[in-house]
C-alpha atoms as a PDB file:
ATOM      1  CA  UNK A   1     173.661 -25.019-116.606  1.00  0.00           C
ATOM      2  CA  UNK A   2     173.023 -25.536-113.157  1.00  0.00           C
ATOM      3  CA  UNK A   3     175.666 -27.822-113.074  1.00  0.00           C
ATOM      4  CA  UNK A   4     178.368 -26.063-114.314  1.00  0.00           C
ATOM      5  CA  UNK A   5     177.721 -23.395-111.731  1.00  0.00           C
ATOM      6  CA  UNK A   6     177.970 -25.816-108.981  1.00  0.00           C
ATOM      7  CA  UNK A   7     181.266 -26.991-110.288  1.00  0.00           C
ATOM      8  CA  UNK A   8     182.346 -23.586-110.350  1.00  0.00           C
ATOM      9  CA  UNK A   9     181.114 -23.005-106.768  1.00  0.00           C
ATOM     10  CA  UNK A  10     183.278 -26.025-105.200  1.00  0.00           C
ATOM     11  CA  UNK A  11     186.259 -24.440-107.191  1.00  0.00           C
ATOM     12  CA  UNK A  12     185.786 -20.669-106.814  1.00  0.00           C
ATOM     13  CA  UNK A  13     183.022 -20.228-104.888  1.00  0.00           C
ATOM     14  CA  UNK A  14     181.852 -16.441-104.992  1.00  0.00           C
ATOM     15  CA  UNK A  15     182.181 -17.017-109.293  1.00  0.00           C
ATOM     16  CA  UNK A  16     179.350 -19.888-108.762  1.00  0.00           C
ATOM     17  CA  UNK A  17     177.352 -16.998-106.802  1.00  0.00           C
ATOM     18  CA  UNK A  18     178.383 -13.893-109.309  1.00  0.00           C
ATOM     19  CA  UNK A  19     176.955 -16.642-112.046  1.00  0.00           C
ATOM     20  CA  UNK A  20     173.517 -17.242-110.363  1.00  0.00           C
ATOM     21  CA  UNK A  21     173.121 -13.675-108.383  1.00  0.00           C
ATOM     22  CA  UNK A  22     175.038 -10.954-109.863  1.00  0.00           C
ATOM     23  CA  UNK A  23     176.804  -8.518-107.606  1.00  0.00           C
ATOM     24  CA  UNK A  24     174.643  -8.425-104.642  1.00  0.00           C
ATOM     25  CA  UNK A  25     174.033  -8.835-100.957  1.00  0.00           C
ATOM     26  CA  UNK A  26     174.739 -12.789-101.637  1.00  0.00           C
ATOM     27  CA  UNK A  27     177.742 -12.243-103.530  1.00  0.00           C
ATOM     28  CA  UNK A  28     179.509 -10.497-100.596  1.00  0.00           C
ATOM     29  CA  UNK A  29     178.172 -12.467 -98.208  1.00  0.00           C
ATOM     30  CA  UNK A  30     179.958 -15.487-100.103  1.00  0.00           C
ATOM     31  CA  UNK A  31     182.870 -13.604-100.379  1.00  0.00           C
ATOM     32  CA  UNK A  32     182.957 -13.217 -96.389  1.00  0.00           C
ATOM     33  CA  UNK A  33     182.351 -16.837 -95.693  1.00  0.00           C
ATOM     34  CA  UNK A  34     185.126 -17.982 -97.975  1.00  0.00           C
ATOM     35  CA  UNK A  35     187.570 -15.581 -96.706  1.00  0.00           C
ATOM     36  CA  UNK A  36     186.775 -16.922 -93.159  1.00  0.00           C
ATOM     37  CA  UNK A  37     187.058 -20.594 -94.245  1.00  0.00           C
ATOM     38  CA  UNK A  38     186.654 -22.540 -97.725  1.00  0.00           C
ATOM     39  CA  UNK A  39     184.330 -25.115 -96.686  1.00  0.00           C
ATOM     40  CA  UNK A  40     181.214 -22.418 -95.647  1.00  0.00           C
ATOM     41  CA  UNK A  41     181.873 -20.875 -98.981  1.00  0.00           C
ATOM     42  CA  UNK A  42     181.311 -23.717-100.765  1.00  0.00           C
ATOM     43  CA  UNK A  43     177.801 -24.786 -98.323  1.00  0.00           C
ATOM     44  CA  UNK A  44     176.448 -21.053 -99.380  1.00  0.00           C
ATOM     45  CA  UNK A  45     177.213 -21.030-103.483  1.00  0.00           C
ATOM     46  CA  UNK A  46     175.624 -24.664-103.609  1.00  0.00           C
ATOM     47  CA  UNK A  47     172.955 -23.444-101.664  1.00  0.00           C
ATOM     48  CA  UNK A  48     172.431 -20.132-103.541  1.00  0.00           C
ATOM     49  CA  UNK A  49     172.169 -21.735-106.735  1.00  0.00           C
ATOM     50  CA  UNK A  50     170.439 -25.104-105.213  1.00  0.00           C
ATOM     51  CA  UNK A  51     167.725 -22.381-104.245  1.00  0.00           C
ATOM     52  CA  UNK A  52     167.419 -20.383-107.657  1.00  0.00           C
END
């Protein structure tokens, strides 16, 4: 499962997040650092769910 979530975080990364976290603190943050630029988006998800 993890898997899946990490494709989904390279693709969209705040679904990848929503999957592991829910609608939380992390979830916004991940929406702010993919707003701001892709790539840091992407380095937060994978490390959310790396984490979890």
């Amino acid at each position: 499962m993890d898997l899946i979530r990490i494709i989904l975080a390279i693709l969209l990364p705040p679904l990848g997040v929503f999957l592991q976290v829910g609608i939380g603190a992390q979830f916004w943050i991940n929406i702010l650092l993919t707003l701001l630029g892709y790539i840091p988006g992407i380095v937060h998800a994978v490390w959310i769910i790396a984490r979890r």
